[in-house]
PDB file of N, CA and C in Angstrom:
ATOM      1  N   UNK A   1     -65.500 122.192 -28.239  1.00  0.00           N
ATOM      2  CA  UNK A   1     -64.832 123.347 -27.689  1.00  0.00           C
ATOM      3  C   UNK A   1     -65.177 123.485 -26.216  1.00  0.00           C
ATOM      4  N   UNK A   2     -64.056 124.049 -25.630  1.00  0.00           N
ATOM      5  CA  UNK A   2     -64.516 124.191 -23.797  1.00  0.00           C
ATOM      6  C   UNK A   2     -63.927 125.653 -23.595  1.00  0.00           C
ATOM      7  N   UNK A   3     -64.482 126.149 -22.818  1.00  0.00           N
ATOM      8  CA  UNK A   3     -63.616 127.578 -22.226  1.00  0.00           C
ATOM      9  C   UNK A   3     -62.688 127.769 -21.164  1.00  0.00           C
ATOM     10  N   UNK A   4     -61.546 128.521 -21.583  1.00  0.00           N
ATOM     11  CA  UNK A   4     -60.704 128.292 -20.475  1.00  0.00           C
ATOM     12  C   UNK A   4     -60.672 129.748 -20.106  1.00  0.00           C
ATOM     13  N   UNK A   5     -60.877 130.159 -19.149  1.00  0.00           N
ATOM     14  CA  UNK A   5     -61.389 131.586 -18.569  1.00  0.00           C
ATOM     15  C   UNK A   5     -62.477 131.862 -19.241  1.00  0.00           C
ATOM     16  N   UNK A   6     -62.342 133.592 -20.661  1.00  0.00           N
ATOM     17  CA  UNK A   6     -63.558 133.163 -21.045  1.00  0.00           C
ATOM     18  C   UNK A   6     -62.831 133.238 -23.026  1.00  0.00           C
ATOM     19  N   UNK A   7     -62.193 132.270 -22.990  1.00  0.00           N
ATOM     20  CA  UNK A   7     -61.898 131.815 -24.204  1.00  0.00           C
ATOM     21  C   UNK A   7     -62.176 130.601 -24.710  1.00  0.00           C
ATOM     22  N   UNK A   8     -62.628 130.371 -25.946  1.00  0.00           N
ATOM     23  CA  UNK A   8     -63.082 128.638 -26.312  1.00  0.00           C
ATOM     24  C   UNK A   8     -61.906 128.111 -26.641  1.00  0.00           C
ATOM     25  N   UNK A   9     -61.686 126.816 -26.698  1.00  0.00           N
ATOM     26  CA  UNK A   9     -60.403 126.534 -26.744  1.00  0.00           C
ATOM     27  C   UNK A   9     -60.568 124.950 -27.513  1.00  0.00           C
ATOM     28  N   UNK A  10     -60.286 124.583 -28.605  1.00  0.00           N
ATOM     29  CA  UNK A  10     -60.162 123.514 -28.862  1.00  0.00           C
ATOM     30  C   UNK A  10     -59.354 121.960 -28.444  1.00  0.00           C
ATOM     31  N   UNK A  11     -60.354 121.423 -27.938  1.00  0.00           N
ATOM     32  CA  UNK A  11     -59.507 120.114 -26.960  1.00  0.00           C
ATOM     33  C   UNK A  11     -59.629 118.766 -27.690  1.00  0.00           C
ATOM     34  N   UNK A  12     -61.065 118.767 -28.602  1.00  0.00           N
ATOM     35  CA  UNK A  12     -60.851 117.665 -28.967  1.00  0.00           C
ATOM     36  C   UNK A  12     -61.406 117.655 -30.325  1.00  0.00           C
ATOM     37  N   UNK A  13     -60.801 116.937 -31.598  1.00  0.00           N
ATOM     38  CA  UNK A  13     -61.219 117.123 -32.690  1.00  0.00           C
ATOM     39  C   UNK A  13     -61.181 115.413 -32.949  1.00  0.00           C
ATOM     40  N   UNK A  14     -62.564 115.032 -33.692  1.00  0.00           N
ATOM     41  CA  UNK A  14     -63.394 113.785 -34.195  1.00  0.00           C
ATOM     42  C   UNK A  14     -63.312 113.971 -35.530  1.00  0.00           C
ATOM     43  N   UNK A  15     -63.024 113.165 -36.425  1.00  0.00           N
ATOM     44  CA  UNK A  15     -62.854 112.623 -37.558  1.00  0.00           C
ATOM     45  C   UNK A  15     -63.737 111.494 -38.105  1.00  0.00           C
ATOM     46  N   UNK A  16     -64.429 111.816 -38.825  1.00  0.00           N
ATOM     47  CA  UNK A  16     -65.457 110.198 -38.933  1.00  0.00           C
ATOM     48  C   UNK A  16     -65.072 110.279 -40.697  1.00  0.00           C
ATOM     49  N   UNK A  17     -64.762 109.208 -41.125  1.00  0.00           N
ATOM     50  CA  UNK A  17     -64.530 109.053 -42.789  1.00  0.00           C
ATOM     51  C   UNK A  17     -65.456 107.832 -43.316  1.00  0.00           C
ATOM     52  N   UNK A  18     -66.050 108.630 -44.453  1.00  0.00           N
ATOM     53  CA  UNK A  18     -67.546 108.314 -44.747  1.00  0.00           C
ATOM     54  C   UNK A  18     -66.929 108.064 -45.898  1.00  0.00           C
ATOM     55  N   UNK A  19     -66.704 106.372 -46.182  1.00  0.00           N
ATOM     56  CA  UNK A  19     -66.234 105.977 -47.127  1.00  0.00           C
ATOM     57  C   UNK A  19     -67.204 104.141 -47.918  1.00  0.00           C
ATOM     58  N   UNK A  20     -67.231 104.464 -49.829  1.00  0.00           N
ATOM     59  CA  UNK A  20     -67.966 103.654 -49.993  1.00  0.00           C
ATOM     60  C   UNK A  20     -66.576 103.330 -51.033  1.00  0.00           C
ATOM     61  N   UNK A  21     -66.756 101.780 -50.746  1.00  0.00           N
ATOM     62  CA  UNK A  21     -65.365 101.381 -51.486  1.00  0.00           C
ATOM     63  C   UNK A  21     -66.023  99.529 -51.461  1.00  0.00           C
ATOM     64  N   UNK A  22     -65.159  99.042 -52.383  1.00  0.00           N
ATOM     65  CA  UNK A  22     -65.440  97.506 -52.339  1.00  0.00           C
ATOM     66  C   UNK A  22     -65.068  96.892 -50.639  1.00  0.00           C
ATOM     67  N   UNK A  23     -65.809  95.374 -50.537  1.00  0.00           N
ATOM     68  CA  UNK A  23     -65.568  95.463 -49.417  1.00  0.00           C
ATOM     69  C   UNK A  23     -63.914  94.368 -49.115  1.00  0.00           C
ATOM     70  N   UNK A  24     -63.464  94.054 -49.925  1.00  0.00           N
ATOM     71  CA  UNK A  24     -62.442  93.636 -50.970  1.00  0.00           C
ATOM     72  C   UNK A  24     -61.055  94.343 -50.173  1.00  0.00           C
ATOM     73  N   UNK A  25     -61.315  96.066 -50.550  1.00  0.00           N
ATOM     74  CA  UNK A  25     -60.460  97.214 -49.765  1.00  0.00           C
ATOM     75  C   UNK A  25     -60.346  97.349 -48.159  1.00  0.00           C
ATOM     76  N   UNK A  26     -61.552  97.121 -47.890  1.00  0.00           N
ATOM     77  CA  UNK A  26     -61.759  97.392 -46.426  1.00  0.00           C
ATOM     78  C   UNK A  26     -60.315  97.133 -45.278  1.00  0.00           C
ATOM     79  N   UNK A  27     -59.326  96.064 -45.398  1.00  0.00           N
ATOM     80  CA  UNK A  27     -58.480  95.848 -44.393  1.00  0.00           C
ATOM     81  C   UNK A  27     -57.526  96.768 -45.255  1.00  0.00           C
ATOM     82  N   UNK A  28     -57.504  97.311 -46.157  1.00  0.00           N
ATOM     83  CA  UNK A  28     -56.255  98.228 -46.474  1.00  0.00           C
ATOM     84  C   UNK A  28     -56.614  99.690 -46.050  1.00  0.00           C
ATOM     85  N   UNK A  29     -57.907  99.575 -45.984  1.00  0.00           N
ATOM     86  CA  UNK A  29     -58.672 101.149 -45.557  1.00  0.00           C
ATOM     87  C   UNK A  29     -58.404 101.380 -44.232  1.00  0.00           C
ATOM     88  N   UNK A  30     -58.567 100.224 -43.654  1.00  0.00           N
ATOM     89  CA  UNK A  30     -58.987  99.807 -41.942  1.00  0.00           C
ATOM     90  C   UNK A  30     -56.918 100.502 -41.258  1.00  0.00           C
ATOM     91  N   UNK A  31     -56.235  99.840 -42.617  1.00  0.00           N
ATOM     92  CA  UNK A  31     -54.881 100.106 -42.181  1.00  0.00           C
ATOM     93  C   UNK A  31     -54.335 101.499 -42.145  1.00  0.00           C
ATOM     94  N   UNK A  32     -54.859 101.827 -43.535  1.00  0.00           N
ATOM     95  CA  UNK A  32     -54.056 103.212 -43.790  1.00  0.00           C
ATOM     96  C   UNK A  32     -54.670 104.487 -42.641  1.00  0.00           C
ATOM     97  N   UNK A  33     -55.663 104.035 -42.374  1.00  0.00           N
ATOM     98  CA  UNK A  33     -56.214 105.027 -41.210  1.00  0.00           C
ATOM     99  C   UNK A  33     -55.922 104.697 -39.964  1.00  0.00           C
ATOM    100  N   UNK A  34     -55.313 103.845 -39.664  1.00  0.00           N
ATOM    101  CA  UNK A  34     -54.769 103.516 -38.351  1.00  0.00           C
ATOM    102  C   UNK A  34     -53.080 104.104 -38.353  1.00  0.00           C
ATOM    103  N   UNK A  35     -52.903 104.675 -39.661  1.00  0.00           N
ATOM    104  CA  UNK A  35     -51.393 104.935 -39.962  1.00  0.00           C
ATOM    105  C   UNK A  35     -50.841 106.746 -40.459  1.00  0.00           C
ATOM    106  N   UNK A  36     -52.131 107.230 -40.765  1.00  0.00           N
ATOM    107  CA  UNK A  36     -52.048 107.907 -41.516  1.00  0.00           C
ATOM    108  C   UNK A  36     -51.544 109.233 -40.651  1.00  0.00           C
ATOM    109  N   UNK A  37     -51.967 108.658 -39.547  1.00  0.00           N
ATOM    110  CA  UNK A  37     -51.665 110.305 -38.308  1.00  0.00           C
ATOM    111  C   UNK A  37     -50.117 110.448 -38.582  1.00  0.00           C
ATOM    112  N   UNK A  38     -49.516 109.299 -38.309  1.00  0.00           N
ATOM    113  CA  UNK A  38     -47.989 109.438 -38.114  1.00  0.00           C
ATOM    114  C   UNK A  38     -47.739 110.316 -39.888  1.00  0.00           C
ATOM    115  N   UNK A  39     -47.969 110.687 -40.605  1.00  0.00           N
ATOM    116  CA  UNK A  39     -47.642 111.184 -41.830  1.00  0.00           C
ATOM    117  C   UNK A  39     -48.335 112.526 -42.340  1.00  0.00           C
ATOM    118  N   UNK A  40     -49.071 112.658 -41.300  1.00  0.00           N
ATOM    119  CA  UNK A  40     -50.001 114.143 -41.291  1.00  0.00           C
ATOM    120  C   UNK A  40     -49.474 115.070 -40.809  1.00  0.00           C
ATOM    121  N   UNK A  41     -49.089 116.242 -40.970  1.00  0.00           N
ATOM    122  CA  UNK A  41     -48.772 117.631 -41.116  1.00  0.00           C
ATOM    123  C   UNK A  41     -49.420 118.150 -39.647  1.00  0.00           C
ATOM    124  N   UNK A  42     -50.814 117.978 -40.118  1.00  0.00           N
ATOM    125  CA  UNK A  42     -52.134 118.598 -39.458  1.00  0.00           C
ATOM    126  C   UNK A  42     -51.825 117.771 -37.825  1.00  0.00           C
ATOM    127  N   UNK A  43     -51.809 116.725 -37.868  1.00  0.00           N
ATOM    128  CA  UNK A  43     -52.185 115.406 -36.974  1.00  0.00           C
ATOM    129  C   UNK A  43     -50.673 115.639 -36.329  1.00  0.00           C
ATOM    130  N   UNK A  44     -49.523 115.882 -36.589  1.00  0.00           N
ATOM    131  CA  UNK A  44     -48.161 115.342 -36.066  1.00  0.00           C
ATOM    132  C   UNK A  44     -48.066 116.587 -35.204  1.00  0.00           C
ATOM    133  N   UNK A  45     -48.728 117.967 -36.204  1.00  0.00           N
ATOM    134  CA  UNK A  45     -48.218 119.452 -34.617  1.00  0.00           C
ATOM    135  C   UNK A  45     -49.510 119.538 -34.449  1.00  0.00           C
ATOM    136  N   UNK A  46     -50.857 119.175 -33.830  1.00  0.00           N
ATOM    137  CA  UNK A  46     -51.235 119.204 -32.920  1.00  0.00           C
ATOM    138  C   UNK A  46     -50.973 117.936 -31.926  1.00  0.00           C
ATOM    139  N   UNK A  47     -50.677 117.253 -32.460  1.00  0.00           N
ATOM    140  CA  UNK A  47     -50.184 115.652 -31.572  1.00  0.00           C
ATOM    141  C   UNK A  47     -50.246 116.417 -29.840  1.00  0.00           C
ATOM    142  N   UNK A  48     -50.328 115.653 -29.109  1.00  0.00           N
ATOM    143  CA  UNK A  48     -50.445 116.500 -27.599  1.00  0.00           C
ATOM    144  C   UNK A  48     -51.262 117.377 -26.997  1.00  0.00           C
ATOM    145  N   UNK A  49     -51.339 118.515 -27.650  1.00  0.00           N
ATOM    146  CA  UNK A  49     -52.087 119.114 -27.352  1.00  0.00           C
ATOM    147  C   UNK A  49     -53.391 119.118 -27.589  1.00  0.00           C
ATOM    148  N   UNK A  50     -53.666 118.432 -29.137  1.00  0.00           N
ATOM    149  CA  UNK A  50     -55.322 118.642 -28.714  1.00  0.00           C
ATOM    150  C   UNK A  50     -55.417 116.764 -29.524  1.00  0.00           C
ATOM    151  N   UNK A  51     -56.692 115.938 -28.580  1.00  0.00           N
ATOM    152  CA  UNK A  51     -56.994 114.650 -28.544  1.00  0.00           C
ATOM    153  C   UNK A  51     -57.719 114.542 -30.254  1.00  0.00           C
ATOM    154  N   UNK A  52     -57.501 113.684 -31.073  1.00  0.00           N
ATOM    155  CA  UNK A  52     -57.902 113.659 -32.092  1.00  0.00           C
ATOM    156  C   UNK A  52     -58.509 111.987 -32.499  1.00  0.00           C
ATOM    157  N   UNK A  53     -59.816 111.658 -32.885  1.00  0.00           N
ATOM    158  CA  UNK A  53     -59.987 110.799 -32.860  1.00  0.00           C
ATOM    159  C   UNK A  53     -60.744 110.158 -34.421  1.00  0.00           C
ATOM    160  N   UNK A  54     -60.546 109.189 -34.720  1.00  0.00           N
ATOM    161  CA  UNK A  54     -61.073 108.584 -36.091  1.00  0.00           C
ATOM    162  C   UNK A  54     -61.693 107.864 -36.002  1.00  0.00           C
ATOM    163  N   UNK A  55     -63.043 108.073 -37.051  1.00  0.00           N
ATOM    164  CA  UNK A  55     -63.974 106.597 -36.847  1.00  0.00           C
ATOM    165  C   UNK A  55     -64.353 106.364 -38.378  1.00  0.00           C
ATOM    166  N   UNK A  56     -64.228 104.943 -38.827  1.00  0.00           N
ATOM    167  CA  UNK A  56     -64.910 104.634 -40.240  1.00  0.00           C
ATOM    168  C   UNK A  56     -66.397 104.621 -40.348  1.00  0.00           C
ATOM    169  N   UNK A  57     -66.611 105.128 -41.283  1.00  0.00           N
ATOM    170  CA  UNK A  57     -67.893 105.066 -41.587  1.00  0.00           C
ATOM    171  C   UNK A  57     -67.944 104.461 -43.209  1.00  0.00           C
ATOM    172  N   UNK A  58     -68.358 102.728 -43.017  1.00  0.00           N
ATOM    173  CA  UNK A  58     -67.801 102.579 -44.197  1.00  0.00           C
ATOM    174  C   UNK A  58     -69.090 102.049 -44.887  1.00  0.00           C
ATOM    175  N   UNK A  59     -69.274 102.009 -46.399  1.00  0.00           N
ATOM    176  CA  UNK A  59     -70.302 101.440 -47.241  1.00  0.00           C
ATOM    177  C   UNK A  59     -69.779 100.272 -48.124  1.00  0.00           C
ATOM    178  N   UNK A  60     -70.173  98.915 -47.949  1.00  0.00           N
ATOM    179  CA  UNK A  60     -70.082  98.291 -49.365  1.00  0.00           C
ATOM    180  C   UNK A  60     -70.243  98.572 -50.425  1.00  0.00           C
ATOM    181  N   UNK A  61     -69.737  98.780 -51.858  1.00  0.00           N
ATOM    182  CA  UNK A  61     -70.269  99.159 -52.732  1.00  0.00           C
ATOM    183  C   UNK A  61     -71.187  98.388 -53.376  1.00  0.00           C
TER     184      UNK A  61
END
């Protein structure tokens, strides 16, 4: 959050997905999260205005 006068204002929202799956899955995981913004609700109306970013956090099972 940053303030713009004296309001906080959300600019940038981080996503980390903490996922334990075979490692088998991994390039379909690796995909669908490189895809998934375009089909998000959440992700498509803030698109622009606020920076949104994804990171795997992944486990072998």
């Amino acid at each position: 959050m940053e303030t713009e006068g004296k309001v906080l204002v959300i600019k940038r929202i981080k996503q980390v997905f903490r996922l334990t799956a075979s490692e088998d899955d991994r390039p379909t995981i690796e995909r669908v999260l490189g895809v998934y913004a375009d089909s998000c609700p959440v992700a498509r109306s803030l698109k622009g205005s606020i920076e949104i970013t994804s990171e795997l956090d992944f486990t072998p099972a």
